[in-house]
N, C-alpha and C. Protein backbone atom coordinates (compact mmCIF):
# COMPACT_ATOMS: atom_id res chain seq x y z
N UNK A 1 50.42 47.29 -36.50
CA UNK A 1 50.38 46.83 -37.88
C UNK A 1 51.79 46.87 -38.46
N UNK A 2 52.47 46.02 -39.03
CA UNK A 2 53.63 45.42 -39.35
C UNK A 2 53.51 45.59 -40.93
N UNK A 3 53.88 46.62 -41.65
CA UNK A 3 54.20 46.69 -43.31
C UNK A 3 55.43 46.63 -43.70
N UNK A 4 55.76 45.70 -44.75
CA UNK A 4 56.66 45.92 -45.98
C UNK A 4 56.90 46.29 -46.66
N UNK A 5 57.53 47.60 -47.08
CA UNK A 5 57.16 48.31 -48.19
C UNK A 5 58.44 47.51 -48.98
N UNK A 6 58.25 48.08 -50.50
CA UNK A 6 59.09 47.50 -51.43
C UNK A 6 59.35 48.20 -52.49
N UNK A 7 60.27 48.96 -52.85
CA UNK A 7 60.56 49.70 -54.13
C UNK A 7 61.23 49.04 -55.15
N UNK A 8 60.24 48.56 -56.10
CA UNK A 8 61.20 47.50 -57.11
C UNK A 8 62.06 48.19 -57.82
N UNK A 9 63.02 47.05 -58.40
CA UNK A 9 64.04 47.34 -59.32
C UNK A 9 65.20 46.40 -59.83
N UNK A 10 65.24 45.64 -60.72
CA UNK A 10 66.11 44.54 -60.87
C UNK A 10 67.60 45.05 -60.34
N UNK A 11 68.04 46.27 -60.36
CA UNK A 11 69.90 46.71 -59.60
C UNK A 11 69.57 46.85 -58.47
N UNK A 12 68.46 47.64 -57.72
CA UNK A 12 68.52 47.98 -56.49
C UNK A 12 66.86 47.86 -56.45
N UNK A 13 66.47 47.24 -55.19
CA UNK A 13 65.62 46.86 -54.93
C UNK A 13 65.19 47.00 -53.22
N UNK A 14 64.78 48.33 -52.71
CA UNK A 14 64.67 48.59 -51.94
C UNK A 14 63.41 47.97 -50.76
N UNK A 15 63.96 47.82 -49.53
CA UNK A 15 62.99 47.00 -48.79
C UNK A 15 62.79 47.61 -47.47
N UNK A 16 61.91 48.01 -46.84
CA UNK A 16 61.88 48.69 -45.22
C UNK A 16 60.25 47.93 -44.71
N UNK A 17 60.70 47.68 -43.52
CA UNK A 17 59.45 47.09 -42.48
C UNK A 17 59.58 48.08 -41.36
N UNK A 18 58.19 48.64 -41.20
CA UNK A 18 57.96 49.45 -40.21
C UNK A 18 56.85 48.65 -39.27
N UNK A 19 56.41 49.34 -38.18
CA UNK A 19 55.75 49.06 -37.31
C UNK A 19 54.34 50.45 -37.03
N UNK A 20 53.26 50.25 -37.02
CA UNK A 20 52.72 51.71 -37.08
C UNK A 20 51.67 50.73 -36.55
N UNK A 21 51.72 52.42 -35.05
CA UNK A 21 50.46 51.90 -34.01
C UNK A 21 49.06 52.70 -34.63
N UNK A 22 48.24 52.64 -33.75
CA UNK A 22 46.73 52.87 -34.22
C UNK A 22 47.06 54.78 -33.82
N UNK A 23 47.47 55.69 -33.54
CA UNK A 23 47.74 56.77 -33.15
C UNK A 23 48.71 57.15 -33.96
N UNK A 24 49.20 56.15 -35.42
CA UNK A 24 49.96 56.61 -36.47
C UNK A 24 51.15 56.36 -36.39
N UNK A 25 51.85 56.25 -34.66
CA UNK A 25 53.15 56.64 -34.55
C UNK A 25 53.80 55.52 -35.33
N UNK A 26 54.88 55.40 -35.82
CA UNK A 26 55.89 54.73 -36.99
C UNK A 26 57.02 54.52 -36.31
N UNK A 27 57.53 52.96 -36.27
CA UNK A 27 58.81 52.80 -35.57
C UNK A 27 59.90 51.88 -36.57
N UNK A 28 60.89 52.34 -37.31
CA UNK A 28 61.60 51.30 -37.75
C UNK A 28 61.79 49.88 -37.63
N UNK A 29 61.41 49.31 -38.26
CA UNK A 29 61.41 47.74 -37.79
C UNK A 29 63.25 47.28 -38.62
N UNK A 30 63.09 47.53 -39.84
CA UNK A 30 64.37 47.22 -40.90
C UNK A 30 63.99 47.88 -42.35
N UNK A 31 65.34 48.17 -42.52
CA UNK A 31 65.33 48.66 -43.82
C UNK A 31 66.81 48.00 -45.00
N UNK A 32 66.46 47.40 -46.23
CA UNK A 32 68.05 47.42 -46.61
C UNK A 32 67.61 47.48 -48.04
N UNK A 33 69.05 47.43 -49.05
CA UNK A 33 68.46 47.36 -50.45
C UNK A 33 69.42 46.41 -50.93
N UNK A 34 68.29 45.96 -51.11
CA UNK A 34 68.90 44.29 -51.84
C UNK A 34 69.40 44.63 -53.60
N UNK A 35 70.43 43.60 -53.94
CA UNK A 35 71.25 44.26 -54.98
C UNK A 35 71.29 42.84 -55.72
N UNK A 36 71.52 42.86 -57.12
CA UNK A 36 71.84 41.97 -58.23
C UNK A 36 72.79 42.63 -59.30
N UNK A 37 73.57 42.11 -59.45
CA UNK A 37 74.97 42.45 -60.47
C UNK A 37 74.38 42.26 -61.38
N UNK A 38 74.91 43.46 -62.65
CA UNK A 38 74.49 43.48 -64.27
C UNK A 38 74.88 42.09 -65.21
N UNK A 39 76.41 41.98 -64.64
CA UNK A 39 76.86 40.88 -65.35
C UNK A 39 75.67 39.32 -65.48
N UNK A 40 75.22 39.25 -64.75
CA UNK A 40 74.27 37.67 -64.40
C UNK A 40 73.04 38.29 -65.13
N UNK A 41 72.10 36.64 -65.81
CA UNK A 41 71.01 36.95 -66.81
C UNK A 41 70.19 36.94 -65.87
N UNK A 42 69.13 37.62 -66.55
CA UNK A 42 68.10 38.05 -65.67
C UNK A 42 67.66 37.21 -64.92
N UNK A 43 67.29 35.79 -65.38
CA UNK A 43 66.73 34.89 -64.37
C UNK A 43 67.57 34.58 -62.94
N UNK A 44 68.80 35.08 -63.36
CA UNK A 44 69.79 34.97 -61.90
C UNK A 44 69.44 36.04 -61.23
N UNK A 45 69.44 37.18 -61.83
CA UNK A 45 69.20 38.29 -61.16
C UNK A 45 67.76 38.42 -60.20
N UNK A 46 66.71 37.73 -60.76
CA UNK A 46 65.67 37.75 -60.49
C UNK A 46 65.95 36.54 -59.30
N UNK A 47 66.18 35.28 -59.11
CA UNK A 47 66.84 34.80 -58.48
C UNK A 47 67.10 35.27 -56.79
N UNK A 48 67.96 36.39 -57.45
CA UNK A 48 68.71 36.97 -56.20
C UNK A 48 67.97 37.52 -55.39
N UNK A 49 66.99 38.51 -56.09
CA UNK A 49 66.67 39.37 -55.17
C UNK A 49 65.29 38.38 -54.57
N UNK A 50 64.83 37.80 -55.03
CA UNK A 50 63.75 36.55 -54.61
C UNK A 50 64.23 36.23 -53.30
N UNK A 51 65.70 35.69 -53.28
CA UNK A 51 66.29 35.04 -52.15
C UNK A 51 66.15 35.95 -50.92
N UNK A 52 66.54 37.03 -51.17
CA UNK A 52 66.40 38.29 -50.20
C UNK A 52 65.19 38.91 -49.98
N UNK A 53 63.92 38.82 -50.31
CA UNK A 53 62.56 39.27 -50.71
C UNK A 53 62.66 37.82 -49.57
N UNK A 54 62.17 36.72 -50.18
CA UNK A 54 62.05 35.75 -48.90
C UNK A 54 62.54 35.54 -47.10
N UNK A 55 63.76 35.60 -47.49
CA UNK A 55 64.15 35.99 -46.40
C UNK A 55 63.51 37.27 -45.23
N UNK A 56 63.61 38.47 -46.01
CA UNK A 56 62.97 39.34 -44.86
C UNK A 56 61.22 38.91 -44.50
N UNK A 57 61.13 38.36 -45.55
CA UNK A 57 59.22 38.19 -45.55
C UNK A 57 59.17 37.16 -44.30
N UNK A 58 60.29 36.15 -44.32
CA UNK A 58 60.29 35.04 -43.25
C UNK A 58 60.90 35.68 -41.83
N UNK A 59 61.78 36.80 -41.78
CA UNK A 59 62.17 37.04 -40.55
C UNK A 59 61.26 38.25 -39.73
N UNK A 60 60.25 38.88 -40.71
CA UNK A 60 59.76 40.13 -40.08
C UNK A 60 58.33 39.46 -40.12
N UNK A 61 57.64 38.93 -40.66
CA UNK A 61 56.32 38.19 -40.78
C UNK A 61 55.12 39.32 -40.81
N UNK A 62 55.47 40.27 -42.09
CA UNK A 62 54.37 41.49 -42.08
C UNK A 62 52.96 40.94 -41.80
N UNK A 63 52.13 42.30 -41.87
CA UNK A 63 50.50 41.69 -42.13
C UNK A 63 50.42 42.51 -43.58
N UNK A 64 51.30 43.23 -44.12
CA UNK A 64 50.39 43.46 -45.28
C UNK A 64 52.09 43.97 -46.15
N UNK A 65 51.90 44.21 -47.27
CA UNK A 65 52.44 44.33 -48.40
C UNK A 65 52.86 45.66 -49.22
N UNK A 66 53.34 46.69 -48.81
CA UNK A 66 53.06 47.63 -50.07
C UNK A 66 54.01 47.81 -51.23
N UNK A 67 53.42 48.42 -52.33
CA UNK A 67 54.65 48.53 -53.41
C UNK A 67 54.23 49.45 -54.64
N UNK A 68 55.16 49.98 -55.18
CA UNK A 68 55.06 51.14 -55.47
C UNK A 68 55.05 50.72 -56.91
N UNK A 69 53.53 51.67 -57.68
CA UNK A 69 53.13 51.31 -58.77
C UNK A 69 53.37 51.70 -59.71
N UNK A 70 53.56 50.30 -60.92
CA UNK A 70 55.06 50.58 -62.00
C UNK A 70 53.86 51.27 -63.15
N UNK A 71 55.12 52.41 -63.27
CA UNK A 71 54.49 53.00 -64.71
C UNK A 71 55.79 53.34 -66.14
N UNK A 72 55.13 53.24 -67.35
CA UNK A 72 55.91 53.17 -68.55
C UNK A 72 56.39 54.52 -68.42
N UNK A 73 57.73 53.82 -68.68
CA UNK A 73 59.39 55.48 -68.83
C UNK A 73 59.84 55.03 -70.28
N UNK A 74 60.78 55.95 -70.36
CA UNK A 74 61.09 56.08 -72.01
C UNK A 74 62.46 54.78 -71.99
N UNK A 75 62.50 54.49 -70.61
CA UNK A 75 63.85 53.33 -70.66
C UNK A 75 63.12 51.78 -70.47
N UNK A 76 63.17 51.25 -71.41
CA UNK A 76 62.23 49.71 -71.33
C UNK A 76 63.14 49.10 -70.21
N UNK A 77 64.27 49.05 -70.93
CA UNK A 77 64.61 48.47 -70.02
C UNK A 77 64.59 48.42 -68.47
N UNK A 78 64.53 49.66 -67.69
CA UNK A 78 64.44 49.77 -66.52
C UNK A 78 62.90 49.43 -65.82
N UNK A 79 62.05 49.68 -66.75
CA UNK A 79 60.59 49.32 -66.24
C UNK A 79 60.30 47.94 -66.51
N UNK A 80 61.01 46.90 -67.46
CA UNK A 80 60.72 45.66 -67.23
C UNK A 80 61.45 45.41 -66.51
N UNK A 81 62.32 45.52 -65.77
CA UNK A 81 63.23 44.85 -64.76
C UNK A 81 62.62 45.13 -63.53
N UNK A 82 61.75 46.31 -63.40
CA UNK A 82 60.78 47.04 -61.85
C UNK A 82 59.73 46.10 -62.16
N UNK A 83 59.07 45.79 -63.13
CA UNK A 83 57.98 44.73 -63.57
C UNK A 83 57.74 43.43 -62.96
N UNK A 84 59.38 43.10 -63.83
CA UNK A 84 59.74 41.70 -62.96
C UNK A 84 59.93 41.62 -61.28
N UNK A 85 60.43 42.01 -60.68
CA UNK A 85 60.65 42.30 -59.54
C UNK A 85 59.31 42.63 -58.58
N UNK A 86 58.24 43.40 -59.06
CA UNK A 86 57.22 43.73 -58.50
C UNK A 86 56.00 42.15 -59.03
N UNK A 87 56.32 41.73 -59.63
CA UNK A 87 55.79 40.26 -60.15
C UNK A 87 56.27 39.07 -59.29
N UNK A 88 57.61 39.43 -59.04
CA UNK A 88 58.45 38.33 -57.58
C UNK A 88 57.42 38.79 -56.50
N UNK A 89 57.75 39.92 -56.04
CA UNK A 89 57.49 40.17 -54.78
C UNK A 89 55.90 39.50 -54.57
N UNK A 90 54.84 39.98 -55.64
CA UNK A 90 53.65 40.02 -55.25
C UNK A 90 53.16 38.27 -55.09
N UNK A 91 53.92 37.62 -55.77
CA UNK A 91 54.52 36.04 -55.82
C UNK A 91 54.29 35.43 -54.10
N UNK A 92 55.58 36.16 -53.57
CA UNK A 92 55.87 35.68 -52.70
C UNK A 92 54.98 36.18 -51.51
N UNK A 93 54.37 37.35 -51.84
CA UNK A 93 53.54 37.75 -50.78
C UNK A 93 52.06 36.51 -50.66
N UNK A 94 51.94 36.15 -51.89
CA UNK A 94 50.18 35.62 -52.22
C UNK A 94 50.31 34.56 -51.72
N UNK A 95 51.72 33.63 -51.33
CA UNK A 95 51.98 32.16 -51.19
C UNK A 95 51.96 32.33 -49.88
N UNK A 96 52.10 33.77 -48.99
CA UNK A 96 51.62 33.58 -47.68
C UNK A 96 50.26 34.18 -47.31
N UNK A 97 49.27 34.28 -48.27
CA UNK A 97 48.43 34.89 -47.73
C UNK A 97 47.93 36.12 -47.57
N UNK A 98 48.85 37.16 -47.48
CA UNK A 98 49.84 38.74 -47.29
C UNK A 98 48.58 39.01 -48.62
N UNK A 99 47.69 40.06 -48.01
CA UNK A 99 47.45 41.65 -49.24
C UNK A 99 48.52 42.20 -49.74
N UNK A 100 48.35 42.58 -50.92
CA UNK A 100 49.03 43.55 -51.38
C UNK A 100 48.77 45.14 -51.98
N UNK A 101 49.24 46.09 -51.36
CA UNK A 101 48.20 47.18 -52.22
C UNK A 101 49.46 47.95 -52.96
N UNK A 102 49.21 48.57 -53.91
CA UNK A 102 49.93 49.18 -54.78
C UNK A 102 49.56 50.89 -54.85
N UNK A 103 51.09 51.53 -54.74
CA UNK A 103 50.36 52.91 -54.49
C UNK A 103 51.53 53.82 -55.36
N UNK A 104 50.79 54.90 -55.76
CA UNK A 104 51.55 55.88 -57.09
C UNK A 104 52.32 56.25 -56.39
N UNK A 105 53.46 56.29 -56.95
CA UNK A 105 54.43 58.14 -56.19
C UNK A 105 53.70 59.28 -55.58
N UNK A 106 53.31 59.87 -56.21
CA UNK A 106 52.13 60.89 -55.62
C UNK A 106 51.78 60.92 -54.67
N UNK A 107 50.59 59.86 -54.72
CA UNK A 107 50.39 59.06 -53.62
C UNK A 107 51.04 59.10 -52.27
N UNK A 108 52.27 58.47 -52.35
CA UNK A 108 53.16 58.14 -50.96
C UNK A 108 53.69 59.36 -51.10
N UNK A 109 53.99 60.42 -52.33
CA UNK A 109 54.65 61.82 -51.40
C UNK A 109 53.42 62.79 -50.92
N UNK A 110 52.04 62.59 -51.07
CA UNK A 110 50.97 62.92 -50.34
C UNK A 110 50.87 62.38 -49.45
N UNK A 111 51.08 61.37 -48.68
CA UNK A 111 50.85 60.95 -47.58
C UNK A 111 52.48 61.08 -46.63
N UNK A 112 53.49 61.25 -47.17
CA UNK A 112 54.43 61.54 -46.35
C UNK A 112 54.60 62.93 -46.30
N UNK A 113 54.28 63.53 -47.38
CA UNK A 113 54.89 65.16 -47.20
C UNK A 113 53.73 65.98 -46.85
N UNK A 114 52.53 65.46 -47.16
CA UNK A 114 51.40 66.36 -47.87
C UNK A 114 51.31 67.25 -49.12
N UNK A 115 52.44 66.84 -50.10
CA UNK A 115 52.29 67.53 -51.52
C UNK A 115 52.79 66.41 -52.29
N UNK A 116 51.59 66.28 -53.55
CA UNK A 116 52.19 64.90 -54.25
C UNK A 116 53.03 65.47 -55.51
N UNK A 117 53.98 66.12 -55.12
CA UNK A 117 55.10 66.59 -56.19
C UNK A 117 56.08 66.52 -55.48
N UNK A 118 56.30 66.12 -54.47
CA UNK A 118 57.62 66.69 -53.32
C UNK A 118 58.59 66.14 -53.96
N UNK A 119 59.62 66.56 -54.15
CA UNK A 119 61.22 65.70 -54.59
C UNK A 119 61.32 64.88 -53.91
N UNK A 120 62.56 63.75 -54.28
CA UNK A 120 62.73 62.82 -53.33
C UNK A 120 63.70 62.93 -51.91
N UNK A 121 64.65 64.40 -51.89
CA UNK A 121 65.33 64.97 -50.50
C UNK A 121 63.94 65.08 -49.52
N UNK A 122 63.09 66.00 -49.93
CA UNK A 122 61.97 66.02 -49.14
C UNK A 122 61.09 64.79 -48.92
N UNK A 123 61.00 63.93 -49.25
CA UNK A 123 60.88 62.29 -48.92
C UNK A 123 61.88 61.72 -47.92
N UNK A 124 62.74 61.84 -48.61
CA UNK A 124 63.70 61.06 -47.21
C UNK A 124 63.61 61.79 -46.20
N UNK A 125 63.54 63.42 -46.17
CA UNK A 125 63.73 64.15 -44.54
C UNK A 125 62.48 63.62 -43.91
N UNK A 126 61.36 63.76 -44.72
CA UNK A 126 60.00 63.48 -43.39
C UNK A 126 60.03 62.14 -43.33
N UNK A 127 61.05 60.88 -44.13
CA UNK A 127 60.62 59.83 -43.65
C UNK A 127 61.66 59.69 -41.95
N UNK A 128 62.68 59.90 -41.92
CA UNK A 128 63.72 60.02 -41.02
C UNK A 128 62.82 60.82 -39.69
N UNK A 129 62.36 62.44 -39.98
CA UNK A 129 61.65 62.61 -39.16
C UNK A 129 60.53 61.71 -38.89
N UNK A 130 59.77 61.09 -39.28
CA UNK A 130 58.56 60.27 -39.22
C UNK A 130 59.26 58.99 -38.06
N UNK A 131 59.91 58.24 -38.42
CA UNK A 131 60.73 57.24 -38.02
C UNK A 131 61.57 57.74 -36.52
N UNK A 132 61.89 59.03 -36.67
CA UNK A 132 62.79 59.49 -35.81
C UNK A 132 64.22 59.03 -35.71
N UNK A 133 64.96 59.42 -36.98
CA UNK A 133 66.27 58.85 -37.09
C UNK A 133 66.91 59.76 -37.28
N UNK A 134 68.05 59.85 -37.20
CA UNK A 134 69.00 60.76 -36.68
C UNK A 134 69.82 61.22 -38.44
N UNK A 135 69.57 60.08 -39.29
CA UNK A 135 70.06 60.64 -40.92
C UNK A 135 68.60 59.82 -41.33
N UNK A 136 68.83 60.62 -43.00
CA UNK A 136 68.11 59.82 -43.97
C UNK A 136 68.39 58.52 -44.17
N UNK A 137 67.75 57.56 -44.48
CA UNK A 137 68.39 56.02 -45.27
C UNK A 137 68.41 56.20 -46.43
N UNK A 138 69.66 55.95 -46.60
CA UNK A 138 70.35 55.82 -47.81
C UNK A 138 70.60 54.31 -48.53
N UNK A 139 70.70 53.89 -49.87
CA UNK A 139 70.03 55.20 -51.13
C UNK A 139 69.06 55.54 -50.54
N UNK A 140 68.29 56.58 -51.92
CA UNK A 140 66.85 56.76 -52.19
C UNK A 140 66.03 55.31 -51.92
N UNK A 141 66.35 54.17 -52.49
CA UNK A 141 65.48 52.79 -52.83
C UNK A 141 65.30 52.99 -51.50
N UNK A 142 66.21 53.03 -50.12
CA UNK A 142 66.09 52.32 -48.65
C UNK A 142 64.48 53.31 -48.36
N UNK A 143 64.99 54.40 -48.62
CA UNK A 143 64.04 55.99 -47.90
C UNK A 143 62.46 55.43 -48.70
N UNK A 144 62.36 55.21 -49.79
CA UNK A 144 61.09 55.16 -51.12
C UNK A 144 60.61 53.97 -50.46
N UNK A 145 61.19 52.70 -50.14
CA UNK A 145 60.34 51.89 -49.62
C UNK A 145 59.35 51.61 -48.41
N UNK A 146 60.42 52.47 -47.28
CA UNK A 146 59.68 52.97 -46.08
C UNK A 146 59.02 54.16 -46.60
N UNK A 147 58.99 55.08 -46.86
CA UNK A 147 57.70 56.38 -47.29
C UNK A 147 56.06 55.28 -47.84
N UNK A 148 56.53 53.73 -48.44
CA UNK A 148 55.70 53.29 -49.02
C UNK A 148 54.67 52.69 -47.75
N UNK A 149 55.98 51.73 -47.14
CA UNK A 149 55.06 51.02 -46.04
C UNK A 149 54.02 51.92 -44.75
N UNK A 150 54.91 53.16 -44.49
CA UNK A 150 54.34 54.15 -43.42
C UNK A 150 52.91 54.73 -44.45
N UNK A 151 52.86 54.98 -45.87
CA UNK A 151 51.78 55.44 -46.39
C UNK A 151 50.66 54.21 -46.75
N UNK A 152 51.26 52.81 -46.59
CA UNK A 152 50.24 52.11 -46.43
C UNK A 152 49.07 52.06 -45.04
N UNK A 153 50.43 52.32 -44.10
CA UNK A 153 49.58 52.10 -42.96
C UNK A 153 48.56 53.32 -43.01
N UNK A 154 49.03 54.46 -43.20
CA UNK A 154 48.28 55.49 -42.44
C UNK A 154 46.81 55.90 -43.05
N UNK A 155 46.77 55.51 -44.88
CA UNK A 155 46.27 55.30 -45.78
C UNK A 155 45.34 54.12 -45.63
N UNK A 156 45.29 52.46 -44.78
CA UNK A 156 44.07 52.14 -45.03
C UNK A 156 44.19 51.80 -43.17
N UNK A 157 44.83 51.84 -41.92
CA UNK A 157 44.84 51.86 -41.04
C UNK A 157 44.96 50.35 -40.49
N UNK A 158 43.69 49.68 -40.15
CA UNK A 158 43.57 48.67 -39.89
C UNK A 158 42.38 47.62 -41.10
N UNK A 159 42.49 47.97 -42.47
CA UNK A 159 42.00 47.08 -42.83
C UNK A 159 42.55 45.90 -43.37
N UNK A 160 44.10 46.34 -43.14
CA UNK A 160 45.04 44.93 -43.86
C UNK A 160 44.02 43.63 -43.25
N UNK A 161 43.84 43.58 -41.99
CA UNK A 161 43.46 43.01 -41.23
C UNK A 161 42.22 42.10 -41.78
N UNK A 162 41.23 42.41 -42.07
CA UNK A 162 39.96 42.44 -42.99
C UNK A 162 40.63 42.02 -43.94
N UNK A 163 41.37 42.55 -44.80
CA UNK A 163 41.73 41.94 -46.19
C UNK A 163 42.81 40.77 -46.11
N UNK A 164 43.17 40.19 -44.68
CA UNK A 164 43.41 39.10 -44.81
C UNK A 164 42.55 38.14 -44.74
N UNK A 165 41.56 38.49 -43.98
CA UNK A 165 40.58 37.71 -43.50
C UNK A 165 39.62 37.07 -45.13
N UNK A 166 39.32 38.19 -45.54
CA UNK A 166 39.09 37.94 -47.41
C UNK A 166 39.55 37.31 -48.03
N UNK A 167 41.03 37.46 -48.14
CA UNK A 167 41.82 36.24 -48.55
C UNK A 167 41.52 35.23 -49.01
N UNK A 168 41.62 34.76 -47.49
CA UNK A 168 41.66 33.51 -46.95
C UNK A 168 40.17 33.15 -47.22
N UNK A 169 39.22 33.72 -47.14
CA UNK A 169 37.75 33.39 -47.50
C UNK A 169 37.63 32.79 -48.69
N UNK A 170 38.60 33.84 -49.59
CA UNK A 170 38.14 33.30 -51.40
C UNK A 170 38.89 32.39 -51.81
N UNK A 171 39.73 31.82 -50.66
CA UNK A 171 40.58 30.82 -51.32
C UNK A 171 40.02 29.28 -50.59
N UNK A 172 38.59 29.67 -50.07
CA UNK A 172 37.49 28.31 -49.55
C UNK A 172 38.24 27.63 -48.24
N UNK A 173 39.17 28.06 -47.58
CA UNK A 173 39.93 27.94 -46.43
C UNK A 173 39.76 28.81 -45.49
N UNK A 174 39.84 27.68 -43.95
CA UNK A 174 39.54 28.85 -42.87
C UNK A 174 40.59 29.99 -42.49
N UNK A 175 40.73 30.65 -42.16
CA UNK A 175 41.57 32.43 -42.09
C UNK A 175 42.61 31.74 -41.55
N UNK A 176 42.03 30.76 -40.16
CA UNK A 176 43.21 30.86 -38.53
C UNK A 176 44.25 30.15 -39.72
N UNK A 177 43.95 29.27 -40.58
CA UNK A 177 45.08 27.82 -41.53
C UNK A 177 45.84 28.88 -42.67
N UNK A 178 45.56 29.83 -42.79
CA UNK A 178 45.57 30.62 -43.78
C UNK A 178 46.84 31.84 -43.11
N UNK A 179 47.02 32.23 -41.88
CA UNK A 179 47.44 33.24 -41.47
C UNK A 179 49.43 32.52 -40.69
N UNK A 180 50.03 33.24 -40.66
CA UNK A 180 51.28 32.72 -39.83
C UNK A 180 50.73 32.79 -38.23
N UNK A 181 51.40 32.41 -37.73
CA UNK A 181 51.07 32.71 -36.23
C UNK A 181 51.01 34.43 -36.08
N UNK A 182 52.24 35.04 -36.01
CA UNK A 182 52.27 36.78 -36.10
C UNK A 182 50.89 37.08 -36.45
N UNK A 183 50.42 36.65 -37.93
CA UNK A 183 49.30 37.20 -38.18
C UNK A 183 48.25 37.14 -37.48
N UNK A 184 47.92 35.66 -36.64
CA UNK A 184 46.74 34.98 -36.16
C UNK A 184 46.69 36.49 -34.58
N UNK A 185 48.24 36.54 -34.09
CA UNK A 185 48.27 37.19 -32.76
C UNK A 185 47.70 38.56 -33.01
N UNK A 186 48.01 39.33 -34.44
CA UNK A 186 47.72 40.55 -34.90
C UNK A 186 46.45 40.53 -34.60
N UNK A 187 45.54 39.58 -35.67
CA UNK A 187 44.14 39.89 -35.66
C UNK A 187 43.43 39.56 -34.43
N UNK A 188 44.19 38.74 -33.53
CA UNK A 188 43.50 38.52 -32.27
C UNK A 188 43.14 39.74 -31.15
N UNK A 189 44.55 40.67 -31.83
CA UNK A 189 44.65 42.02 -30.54
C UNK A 189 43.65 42.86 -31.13
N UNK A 190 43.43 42.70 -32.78
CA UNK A 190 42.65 43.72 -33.32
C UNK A 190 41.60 43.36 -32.95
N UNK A 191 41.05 42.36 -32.68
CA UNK A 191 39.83 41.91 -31.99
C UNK A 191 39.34 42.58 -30.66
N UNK A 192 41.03 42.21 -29.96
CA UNK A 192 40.44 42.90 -28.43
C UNK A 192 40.30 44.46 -28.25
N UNK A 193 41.01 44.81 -29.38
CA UNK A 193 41.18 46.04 -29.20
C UNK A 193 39.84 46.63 -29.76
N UNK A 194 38.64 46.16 -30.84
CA UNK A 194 37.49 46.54 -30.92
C UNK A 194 36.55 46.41 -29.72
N UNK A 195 36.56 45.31 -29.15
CA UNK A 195 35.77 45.27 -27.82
C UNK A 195 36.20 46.60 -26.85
N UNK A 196 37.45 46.57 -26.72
CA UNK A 196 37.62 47.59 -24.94
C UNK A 196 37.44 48.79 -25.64
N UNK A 197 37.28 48.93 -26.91
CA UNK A 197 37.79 50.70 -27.73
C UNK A 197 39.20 51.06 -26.97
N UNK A 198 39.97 50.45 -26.86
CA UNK A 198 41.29 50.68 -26.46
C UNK A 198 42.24 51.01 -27.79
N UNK A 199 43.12 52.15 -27.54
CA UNK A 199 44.11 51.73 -28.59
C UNK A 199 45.20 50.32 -28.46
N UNK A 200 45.90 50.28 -29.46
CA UNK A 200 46.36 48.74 -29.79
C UNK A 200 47.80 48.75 -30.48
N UNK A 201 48.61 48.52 -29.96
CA UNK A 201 49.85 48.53 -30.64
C UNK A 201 50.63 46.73 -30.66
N UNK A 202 51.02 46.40 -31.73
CA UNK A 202 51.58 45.34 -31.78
C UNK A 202 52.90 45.19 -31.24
N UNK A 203 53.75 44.46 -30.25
CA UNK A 203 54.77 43.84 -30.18
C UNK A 203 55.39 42.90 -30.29
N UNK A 204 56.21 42.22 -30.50
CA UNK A 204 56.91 41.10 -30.81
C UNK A 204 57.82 40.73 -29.58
């Protein structure tokens, strides 16, 4: 299973694709944090990081979506700019089809640390250990987006799968017209892999 996680933010806008087999294990796929200068109006800014949001969506071809759910801070400004940005992303995910699930802080530091208070040093160490990397990813945005995608996976396992298939149902179109190829090969292994009761790991 192939996730995107995504930590919005109109300055820094963090992005990591992992890989997570049915036995949990988590393998770096990419991580970077896409950036927009203060000087440019928002619609440029928004713009930018679109361009870069597309791009990885077209070179990694997830099956599912995660992103980390915006809540009101005492700085407007910074939460409409995470707003906007989490409004791009979910954009660009729906025009391929792609679930999206949305998950609290808490949340992803319960499922990475097992305590949903953990600071964010203790986030980046178990995501690095999780990943097996030799430093943290840096910033925070790189580390917060992967903690997101690894807590999607482990959190609903294999139902991205199913909830593409839904999708594509409610939108009165058949799944196979509905899915990228990556996706069509995903759900095909998840297929075989229900018949043999075999575990199932995706490669590219």
């Amino acid at each position: 299973m192939r996730v995107l996680g995504i930590d919005p933010g109109l300055t820094r806008c963090g992005v990591g694709v992992v890989d997570v087999a049915s036995d949990r294990t988590a393998t770096l796929v990419d991580v970077v944090v896409l950036r927009s200068p203060a000087e440019l109006e928002t619609p440029g800014r928004l713009a930018r990081i679109a361009d870069g949001l597309e791009a990885i969506f077209e070179e990694h071809r997830p099956h599912a979506v995660a992103l980390e759910r915006v809540f009101a801070r005492s700085d407007v400004s910074t939460i409409m700019g995470t707003a906007q940005i989490s409004g791009v992303a979910m954009l660009i995910a729906e025009r391929r089809a792609l679930p999206v699930a949305l998950h609290t802080p808490s949340e992803v530091k319960a499922a990475i640390t097992g305590y949903g208070r953990a600071d964010k040093k203790q986030v980046g160490a178990m995501v690095a250990r999780i990943l097996g990397l030799d430093a943290v990813p840096k910033p925070a945005d790189a580390a917060d987006a992967l903690a997101l995608a690894i807590c999607h996976a482990w959190r609903t396992g294999g139902v991205a799968g199913a909830a593409m298939t839904d999708a594509a149902a409610g939108r009165g179109v058949r799944t196979a017209d509905a899915l990228t190829p990556a996706q069509r090969a995903w759900l095909a292994a998840e297929r075989a892999a229900s018949v043999s009761g075999a575990a199932r790991r995706l490669k590219e």
